[in-house]
C-alpha atoms as a PDB file:
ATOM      1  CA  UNK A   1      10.978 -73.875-139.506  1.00  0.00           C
ATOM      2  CA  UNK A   2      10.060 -76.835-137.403  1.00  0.00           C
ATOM      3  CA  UNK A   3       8.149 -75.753-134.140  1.00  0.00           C
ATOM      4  CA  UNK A   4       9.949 -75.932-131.086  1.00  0.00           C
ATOM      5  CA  UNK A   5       9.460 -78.896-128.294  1.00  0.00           C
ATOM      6  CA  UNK A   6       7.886 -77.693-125.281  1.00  0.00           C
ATOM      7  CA  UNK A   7       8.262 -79.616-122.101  1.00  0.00           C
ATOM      8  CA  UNK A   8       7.544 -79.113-118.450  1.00  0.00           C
ATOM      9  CA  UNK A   9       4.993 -77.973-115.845  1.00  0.00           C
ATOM     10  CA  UNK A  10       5.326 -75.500-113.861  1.00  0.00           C
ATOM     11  CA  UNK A  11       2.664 -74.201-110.844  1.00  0.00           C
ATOM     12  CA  UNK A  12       2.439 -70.902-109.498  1.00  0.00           C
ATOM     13  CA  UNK A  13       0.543 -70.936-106.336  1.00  0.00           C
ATOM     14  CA  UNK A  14      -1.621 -67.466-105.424  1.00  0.00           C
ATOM     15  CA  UNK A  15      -3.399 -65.703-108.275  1.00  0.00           C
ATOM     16  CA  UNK A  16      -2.503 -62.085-107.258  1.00  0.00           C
ATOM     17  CA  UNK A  17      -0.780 -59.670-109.083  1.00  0.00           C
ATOM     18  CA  UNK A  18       2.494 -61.082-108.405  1.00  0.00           C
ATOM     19  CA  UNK A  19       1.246 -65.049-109.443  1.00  0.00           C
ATOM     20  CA  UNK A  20      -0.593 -64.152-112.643  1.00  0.00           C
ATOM     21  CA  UNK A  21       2.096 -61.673-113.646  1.00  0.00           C
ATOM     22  CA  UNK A  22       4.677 -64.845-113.322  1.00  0.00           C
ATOM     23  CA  UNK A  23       2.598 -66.970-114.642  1.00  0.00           C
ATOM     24  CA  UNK A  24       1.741 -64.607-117.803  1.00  0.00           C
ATOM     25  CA  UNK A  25       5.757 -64.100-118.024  1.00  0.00           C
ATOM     26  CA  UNK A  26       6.213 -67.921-117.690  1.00  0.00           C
ATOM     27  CA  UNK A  27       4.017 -68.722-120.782  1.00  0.00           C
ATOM     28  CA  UNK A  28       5.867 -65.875-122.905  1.00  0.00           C
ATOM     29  CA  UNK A  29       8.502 -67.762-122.912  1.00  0.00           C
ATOM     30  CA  UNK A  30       6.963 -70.006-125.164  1.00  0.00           C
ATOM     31  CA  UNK A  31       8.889 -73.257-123.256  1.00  0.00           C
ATOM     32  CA  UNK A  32       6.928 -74.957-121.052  1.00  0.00           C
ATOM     33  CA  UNK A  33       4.255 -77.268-122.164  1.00  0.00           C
ATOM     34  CA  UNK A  34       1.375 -76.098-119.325  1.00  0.00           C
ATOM     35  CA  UNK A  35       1.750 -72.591-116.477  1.00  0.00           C
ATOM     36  CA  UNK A  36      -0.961 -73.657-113.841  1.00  0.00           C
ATOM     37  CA  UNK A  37      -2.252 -71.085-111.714  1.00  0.00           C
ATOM     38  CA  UNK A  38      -4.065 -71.962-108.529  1.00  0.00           C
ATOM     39  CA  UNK A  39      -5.427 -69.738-105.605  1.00  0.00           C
ATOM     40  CA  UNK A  40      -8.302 -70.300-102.621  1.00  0.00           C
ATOM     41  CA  UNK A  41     -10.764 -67.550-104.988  1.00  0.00           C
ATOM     42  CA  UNK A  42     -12.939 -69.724-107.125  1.00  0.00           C
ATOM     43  CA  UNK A  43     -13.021 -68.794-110.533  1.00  0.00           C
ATOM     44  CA  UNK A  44     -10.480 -66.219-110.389  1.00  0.00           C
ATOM     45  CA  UNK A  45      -7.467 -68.376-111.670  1.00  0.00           C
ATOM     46  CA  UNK A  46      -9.832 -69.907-114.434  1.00  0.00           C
ATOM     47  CA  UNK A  47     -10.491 -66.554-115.468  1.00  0.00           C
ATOM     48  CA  UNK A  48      -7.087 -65.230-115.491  1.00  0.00           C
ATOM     49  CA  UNK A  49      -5.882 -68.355-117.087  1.00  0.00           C
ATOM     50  CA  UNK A  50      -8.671 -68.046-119.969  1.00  0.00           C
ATOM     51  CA  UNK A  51      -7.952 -64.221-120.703  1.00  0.00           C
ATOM     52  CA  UNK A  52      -4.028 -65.344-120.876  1.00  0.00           C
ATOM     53  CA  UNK A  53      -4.912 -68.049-123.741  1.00  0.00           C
ATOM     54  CA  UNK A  54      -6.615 -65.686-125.434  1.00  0.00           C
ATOM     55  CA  UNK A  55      -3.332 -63.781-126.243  1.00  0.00           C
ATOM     56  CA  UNK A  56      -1.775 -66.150-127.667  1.00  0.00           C
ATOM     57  CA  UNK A  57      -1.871 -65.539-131.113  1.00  0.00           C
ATOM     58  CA  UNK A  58      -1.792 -61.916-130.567  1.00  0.00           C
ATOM     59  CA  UNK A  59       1.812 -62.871-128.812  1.00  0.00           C
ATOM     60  CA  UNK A  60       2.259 -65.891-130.477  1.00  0.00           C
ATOM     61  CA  UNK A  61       2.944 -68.545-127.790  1.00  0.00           C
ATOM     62  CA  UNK A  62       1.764 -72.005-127.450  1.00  0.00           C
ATOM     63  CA  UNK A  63       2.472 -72.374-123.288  1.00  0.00           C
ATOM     64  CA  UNK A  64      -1.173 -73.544-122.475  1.00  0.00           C
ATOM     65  CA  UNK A  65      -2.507 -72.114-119.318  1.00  0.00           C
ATOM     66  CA  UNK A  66      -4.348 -73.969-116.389  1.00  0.00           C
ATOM     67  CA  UNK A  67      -6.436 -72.082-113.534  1.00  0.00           C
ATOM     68  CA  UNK A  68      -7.172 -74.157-110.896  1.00  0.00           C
ATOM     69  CA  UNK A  69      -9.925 -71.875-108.157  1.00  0.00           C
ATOM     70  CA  UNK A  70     -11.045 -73.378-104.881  1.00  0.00           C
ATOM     71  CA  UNK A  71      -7.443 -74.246-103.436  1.00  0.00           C
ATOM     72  CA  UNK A  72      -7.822 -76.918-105.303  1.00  0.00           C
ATOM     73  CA  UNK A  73      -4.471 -78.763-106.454  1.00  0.00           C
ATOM     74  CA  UNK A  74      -6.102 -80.773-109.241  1.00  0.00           C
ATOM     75  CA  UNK A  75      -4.046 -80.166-112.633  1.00  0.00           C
ATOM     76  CA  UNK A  76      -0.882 -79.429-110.619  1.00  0.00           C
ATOM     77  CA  UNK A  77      -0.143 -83.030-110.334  1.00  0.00           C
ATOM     78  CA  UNK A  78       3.765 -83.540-111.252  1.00  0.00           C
ATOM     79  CA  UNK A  79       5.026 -80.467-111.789  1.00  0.00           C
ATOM     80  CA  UNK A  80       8.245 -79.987-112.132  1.00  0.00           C
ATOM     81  CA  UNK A  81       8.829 -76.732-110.552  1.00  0.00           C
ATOM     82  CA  UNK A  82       6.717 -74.870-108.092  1.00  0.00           C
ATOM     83  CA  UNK A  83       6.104 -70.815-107.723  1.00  0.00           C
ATOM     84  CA  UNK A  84       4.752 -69.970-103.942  1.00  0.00           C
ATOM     85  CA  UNK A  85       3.666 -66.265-104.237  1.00  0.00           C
ATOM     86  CA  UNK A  86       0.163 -66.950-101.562  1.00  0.00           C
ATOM     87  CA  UNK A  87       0.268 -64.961 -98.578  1.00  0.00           C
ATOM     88  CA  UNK A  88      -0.648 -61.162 -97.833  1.00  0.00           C
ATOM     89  CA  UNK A  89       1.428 -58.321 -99.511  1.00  0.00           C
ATOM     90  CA  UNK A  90       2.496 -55.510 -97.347  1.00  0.00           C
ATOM     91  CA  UNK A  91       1.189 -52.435 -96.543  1.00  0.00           C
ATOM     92  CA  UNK A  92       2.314 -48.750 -96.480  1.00  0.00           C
ATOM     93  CA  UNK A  93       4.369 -48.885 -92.817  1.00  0.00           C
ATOM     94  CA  UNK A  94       4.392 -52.540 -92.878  1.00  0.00           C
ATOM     95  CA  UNK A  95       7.915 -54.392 -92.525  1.00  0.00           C
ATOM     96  CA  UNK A  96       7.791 -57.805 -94.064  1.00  0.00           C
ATOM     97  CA  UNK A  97       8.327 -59.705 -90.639  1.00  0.00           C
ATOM     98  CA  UNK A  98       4.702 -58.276 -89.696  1.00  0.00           C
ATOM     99  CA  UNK A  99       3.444 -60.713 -92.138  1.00  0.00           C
ATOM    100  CA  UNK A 100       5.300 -63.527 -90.159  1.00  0.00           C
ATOM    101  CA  UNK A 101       2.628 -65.412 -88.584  1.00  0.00           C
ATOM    102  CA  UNK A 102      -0.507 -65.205 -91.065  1.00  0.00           C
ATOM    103  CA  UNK A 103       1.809 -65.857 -94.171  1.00  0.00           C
ATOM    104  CA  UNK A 104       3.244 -68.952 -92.350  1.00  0.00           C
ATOM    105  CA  UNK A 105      -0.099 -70.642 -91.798  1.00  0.00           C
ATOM    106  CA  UNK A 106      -0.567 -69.986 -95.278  1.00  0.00           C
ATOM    107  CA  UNK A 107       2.578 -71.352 -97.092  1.00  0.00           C
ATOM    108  CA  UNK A 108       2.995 -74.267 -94.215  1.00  0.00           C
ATOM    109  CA  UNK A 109      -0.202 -75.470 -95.480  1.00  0.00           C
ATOM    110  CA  UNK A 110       0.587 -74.911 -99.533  1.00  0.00           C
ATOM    111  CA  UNK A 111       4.021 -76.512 -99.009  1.00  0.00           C
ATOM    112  CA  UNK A 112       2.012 -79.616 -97.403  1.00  0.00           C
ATOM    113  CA  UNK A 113      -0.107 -79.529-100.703  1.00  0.00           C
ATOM    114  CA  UNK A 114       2.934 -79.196-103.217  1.00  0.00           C
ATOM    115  CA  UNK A 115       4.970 -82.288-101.050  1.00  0.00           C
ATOM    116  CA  UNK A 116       1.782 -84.496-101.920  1.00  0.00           C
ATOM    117  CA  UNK A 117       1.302 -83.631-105.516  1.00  0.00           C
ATOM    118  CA  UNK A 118       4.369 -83.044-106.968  1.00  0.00           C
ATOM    119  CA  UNK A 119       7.006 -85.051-104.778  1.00  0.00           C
ATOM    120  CA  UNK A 120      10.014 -84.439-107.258  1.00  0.00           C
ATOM    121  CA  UNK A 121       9.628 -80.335-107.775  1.00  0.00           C
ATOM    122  CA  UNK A 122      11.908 -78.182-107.373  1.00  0.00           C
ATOM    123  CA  UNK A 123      10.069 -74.547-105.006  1.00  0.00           C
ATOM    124  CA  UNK A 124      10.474 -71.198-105.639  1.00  0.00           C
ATOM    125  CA  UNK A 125       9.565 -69.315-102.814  1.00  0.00           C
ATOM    126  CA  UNK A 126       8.602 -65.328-103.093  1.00  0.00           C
ATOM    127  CA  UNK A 127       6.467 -65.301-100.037  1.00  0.00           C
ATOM    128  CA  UNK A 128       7.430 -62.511 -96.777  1.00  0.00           C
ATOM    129  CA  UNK A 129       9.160 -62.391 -94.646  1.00  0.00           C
ATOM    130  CA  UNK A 130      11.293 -64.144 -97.864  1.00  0.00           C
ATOM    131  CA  UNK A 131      14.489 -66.310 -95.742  1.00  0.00           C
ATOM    132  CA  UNK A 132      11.914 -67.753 -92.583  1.00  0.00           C
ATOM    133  CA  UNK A 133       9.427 -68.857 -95.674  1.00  0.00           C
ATOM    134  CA  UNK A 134      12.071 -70.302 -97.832  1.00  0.00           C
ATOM    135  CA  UNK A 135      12.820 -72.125 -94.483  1.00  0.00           C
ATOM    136  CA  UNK A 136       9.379 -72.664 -93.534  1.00  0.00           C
ATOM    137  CA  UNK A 137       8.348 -74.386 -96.342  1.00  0.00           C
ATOM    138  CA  UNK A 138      11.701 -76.599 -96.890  1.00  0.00           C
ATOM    139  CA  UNK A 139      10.519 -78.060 -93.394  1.00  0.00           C
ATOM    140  CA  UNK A 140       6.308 -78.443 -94.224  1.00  0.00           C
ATOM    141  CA  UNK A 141       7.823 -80.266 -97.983  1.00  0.00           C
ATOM    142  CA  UNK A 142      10.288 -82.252 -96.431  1.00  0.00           C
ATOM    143  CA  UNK A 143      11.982 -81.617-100.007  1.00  0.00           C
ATOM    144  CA  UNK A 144      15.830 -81.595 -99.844  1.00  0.00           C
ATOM    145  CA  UNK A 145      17.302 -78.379 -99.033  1.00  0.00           C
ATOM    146  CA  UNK A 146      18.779 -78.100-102.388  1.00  0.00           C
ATOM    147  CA  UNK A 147      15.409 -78.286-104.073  1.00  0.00           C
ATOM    148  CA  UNK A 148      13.769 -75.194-102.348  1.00  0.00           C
ATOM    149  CA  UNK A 149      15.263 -71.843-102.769  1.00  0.00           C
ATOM    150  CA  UNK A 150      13.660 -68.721-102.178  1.00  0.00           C
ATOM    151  CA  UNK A 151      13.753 -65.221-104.721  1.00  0.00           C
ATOM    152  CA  UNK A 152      15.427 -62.382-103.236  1.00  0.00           C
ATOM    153  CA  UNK A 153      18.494 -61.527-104.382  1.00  0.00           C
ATOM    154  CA  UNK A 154      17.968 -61.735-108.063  1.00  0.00           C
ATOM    155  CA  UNK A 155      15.349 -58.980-107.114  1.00  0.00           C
ATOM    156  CA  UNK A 156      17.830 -56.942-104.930  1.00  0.00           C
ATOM    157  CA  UNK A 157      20.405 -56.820-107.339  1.00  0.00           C
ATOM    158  CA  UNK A 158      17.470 -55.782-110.533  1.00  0.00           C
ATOM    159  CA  UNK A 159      17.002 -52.702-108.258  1.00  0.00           C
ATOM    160  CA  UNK A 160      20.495 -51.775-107.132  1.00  0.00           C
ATOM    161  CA  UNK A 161      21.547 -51.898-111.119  1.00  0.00           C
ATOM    162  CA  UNK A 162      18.371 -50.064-111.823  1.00  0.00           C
ATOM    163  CA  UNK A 163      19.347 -47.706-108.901  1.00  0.00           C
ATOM    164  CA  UNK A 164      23.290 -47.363-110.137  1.00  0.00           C
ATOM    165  CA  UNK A 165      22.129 -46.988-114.143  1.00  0.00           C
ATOM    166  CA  UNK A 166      19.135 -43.826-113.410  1.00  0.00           C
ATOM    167  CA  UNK A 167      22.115 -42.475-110.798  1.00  0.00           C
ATOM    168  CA  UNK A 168      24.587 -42.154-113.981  1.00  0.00           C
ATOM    169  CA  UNK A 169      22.371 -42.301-116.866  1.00  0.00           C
ATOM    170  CA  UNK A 170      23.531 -44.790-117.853  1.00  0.00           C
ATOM    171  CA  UNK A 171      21.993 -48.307-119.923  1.00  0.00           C
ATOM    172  CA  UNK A 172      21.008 -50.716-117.530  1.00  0.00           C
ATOM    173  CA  UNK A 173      23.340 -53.200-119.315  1.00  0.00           C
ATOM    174  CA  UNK A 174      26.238 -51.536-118.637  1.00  0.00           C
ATOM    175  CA  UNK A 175      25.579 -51.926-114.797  1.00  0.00           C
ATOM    176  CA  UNK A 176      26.996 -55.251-113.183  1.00  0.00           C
ATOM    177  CA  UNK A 177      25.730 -54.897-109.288  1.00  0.00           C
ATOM    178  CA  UNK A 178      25.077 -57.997-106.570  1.00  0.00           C
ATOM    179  CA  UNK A 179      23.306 -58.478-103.632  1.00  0.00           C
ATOM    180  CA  UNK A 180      23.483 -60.848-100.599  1.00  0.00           C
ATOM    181  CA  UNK A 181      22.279 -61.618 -97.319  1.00  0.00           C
ATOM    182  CA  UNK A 182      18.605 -61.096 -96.062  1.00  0.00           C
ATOM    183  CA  UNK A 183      16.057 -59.611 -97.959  1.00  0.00           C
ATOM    184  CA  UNK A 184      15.139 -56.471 -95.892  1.00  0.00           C
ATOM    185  CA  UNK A 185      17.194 -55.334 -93.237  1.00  0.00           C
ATOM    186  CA  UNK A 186      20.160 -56.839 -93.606  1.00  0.00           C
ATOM    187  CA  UNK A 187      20.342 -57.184 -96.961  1.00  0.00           C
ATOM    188  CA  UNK A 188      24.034 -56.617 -98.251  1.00  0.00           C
ATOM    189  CA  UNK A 189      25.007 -55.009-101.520  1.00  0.00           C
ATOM    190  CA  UNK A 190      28.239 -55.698-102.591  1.00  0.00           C
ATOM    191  CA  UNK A 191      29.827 -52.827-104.056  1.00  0.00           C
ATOM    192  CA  UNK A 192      33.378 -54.604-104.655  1.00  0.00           C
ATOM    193  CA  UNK A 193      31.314 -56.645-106.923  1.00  0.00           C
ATOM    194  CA  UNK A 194      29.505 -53.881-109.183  1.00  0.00           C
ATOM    195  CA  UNK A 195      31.013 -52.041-112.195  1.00  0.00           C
ATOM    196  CA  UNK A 196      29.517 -49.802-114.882  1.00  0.00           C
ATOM    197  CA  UNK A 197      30.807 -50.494-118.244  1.00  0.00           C
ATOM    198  CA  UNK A 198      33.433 -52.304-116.805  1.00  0.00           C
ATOM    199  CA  UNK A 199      35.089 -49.865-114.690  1.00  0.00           C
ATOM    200  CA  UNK A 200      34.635 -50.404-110.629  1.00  0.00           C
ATOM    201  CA  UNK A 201      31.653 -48.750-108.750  1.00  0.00           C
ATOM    202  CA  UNK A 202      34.234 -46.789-106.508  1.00  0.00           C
ATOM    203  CA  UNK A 203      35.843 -45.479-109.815  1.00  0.00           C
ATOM    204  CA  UNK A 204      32.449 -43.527-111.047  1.00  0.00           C
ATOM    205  CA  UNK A 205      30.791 -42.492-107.799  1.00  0.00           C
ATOM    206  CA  UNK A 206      31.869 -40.941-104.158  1.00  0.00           C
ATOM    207  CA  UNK A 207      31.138 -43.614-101.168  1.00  0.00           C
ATOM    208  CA  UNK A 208      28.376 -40.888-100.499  1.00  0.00           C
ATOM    209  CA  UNK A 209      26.370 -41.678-103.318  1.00  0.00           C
ATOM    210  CA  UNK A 210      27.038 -45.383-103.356  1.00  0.00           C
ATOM    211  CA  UNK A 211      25.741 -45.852 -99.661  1.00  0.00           C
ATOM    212  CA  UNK A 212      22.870 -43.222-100.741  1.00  0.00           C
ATOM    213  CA  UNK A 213      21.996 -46.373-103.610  1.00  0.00           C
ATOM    214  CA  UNK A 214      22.235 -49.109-101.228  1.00  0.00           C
ATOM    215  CA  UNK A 215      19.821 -47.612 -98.873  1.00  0.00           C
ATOM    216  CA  UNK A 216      17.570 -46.974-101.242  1.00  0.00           C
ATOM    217  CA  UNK A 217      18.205 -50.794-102.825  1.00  0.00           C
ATOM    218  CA  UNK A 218      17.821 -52.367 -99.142  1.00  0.00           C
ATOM    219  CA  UNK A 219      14.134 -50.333 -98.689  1.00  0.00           C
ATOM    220  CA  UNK A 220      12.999 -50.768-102.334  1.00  0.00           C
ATOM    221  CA  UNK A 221       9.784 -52.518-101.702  1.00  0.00           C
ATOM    222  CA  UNK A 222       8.929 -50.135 -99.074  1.00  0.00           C
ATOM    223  CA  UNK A 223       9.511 -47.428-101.708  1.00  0.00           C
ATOM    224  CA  UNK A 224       7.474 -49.101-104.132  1.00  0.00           C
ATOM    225  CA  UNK A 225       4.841 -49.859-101.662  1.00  0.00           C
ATOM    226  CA  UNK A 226       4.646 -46.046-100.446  1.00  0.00           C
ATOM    227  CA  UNK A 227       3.853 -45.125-103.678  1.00  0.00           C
ATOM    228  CA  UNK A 228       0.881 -47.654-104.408  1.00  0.00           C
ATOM    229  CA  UNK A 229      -0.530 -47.274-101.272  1.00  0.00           C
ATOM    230  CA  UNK A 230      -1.900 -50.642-101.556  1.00  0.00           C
ATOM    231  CA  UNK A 231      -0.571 -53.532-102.578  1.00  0.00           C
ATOM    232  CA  UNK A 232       3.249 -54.337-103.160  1.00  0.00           C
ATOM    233  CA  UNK A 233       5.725 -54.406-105.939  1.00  0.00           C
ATOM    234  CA  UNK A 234       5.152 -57.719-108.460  1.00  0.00           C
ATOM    235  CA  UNK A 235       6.807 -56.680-112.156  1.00  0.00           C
ATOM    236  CA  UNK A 236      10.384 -56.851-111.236  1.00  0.00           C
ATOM    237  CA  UNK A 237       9.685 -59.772-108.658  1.00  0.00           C
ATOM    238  CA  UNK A 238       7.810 -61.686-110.982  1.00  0.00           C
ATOM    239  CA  UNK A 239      10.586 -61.335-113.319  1.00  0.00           C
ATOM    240  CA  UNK A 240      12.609 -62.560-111.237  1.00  0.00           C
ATOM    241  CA  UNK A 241      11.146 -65.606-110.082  1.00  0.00           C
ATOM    242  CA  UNK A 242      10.047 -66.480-113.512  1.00  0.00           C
ATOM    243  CA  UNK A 243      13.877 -66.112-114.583  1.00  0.00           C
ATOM    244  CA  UNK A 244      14.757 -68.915-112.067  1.00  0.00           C
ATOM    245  CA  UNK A 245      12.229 -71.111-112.851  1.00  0.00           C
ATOM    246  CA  UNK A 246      13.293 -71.119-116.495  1.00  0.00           C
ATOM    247  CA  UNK A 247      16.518 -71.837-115.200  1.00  0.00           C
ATOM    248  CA  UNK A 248      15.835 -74.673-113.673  1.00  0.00           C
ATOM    249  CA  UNK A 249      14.041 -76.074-116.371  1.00  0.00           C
ATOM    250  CA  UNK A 250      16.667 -75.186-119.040  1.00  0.00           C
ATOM    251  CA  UNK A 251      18.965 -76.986-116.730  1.00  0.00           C
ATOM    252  CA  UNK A 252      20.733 -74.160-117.626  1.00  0.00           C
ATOM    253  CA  UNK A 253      23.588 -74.127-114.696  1.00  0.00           C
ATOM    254  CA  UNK A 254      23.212 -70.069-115.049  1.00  0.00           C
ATOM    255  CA  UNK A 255      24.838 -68.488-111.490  1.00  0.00           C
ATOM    256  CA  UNK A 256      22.319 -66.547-109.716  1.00  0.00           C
ATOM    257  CA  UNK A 257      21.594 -64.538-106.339  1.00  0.00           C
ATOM    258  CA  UNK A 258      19.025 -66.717-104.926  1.00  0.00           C
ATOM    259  CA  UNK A 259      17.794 -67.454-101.165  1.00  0.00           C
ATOM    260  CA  UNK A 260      19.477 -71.162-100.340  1.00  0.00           C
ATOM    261  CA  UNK A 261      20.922 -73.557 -97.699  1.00  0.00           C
ATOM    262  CA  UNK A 262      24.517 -72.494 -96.810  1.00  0.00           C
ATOM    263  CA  UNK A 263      26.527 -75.303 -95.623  1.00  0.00           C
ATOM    264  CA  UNK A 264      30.204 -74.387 -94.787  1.00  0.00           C
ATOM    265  CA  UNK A 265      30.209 -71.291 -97.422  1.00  0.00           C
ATOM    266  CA  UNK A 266      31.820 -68.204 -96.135  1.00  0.00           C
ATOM    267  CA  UNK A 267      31.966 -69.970 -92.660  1.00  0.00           C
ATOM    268  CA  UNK A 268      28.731 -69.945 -92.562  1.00  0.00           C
ATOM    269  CA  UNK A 269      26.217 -72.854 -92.207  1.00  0.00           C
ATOM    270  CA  UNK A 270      23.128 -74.239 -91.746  1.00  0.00           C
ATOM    271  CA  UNK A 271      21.135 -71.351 -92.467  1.00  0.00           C
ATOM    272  CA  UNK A 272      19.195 -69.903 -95.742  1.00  0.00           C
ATOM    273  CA  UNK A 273      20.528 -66.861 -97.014  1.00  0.00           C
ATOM    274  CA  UNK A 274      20.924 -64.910 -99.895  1.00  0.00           C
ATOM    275  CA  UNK A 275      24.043 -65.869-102.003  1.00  0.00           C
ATOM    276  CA  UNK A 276      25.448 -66.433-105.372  1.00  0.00           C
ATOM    277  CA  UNK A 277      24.188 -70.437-106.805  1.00  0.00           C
ATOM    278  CA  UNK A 278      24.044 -72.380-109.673  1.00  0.00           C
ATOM    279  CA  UNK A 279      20.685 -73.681-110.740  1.00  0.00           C
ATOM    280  CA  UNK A 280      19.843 -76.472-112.566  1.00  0.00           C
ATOM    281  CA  UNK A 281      17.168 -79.142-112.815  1.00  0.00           C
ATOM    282  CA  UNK A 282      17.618 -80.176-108.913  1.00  0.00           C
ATOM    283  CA  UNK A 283      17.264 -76.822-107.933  1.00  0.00           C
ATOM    284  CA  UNK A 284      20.662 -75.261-106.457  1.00  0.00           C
ATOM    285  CA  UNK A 285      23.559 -77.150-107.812  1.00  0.00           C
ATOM    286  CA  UNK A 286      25.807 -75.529-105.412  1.00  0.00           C
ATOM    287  CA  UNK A 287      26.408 -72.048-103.981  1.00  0.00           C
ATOM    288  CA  UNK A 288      28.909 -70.292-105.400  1.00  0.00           C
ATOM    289  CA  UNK A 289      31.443 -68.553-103.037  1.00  0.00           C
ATOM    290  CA  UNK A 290      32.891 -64.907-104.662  1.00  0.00           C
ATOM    291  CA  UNK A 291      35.205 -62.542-103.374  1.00  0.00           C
ATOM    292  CA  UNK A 292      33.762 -60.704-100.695  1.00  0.00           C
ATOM    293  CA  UNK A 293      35.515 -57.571 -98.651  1.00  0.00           C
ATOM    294  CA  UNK A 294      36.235 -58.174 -95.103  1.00  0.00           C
ATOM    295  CA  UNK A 295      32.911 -55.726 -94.338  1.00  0.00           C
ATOM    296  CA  UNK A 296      30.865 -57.394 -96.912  1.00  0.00           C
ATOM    297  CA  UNK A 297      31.782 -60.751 -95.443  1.00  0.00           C
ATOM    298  CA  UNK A 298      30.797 -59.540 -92.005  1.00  0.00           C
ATOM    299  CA  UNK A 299      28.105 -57.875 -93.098  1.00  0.00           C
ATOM    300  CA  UNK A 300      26.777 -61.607 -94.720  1.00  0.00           C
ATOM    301  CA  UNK A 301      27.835 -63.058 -91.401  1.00  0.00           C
ATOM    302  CA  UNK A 302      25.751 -60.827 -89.735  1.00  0.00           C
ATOM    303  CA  UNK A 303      23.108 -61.446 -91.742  1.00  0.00           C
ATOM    304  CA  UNK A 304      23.102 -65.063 -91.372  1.00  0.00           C
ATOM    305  CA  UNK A 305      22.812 -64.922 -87.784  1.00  0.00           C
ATOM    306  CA  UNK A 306      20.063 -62.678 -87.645  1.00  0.00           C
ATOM    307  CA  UNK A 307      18.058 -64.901 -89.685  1.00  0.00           C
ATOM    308  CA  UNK A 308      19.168 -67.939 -88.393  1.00  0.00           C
ATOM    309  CA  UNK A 309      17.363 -66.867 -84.984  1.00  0.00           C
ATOM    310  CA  UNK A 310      14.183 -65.726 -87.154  1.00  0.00           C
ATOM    311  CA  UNK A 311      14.473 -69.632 -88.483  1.00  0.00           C
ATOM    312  CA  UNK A 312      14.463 -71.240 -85.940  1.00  0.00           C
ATOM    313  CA  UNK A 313      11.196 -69.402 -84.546  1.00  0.00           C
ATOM    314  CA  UNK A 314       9.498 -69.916 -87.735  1.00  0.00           C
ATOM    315  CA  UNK A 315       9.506 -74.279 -86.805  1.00  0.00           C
ATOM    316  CA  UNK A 316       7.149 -73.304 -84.424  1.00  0.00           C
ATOM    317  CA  UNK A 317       4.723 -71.225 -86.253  1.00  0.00           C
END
């Protein structure tokens, strides 16, 4: 069997938990040609990056990986798409706008960075408070608002399916659910959108216990981070941004809820927010409008506005 081409690099920026999970997850996939992994701790990204080689022919990937210590950018030089997970992590009691101003510092200056090594990559950001940094740093790159796109939603939605499938007992892949809107508080789950084996939500469970879900969906970090007492969820986030990365380097045109620039969708525009795109090898190929109720659609509204005034602080940060 001939060996598969690998092609591509892709850069994951902060060598946490979160950043060497995705960049471990990255490599698995066996598709890329080099995962580099860079953070301001010398010799912690080299040393993650070494211990990940060495499991490759226990796993049996080829996916070379790079750690690059110091903040240094050297090695990242062209890479075609771009993981931003540096910044702090939240604490028990901790909303993610508390993080606002030291995390902006932070990814202004690695979105600088990314803009002068790797002009033509596409940016993933994961960073909190999620929609101001997705904003932040399409403003520090100066990349075209198509090519940076924040993960949220594809994150959301892994937890409200997760939430739906332990509610019923049910196999996670019988669960279709979406998310939209802000990731935190006004995050909006779309329950017109979600069925379980098919059927409609509002078929298999009373309103009660689908609002009890999406409460527990819109505070699932804070869940997660209650129980670890320090540190936040990064497994299902790192899935999820390693999932969109893939997709843009598969070109792959798969639809999926993502953090991007709205322009006229839903009557809404000039705003990031989380909605429903297509992703390909320029990052968002388009957003993709669904069928919303008229209280989901205000409830996206109403997200978009309260981020939009969030945004336009975050310019000055």
């Amino acid at each position: 069997m001939a060996e598969q081409p690998r092609n591509g690099k892709v850069t994951v920026v902060g060598a946490g938990f979160y950043g060497s999970t995705t960049a471990l997850r990255l490599a698995e996939y066996d598709v890329f040609e080099t995962v580099v992994l860079t953070d301001i701790v010398e010799g912690k990204p080299e040393g993650l990056a070494l211990d990940m080689n060495q499991s490759r022919p226990i796993e049996g990937f080829e996916t070379k990986v790079v750690g690059v210590g110091g903040g240094s950018y050297e090695g990242t030089e062209g890479s075609d798409v771009v993981v931003i997970t540096a910044g702090l992590p939240r604490k028990p009691g901790m909303s993610r706008m508390d993080l606002i101003e030291t995390n902006a510092k932070i990814v202004r200056q690695v979105a600088e960075n990314i803009a002068q090594t790797s002009p033509d990559a596409v940016v993933i950001v994961v960073s909190n408070p999620l929609d101001e940094m997705t904003a932040l740093a399409q403003l520090a790159t100066g990349f075209p608002k198509n090519r940076v796109m924040g993960q949220a939603g594809m994150l959301d939605t892994a937890r409200f399916t997760n939430n739906v499938a332990e509610e019923l007992g049910v196999p996670v892949g019988s669960v279709r659910t979406l998310t939209l809107g802000s990731h935190g508080d006004t995050m909006v789950p779309v329950p017109s959108r979600c069925t379980v084996d098919g059927k409609p939500l509002s078929d298999v469970l009373p309103a009660d216990r689908i609002e009890h879900l999406v409460d527990r969906t819109r505070n699932g970090g804070a869940e997660v981070v209650a129980l670890l007492k320090t540190g936040s969820a990064y497994y299902a986030p790192s899935a999820a941004a390693a999932r969109m990365a893939r997709a843009v380097m598969d070109d792959s045109g798969a639809v999926m809820p993502v953090c991007a620039w709205v322009d006229g969708e839903y009557g809404i525009s000039g705003v990031y927010l989380g909605v429903e795109a297509e992703i390909g090898r320029e990052g968002v190929r388009r957003v993709v409008e669904g069928d919303l109720t008229e209280s989901e659609l205000a409830g996206l509204r109403e997200a978009a506005e309260a981020v939009r005034a969030k945004q336009a602080d975050v310019a000055d940060l």
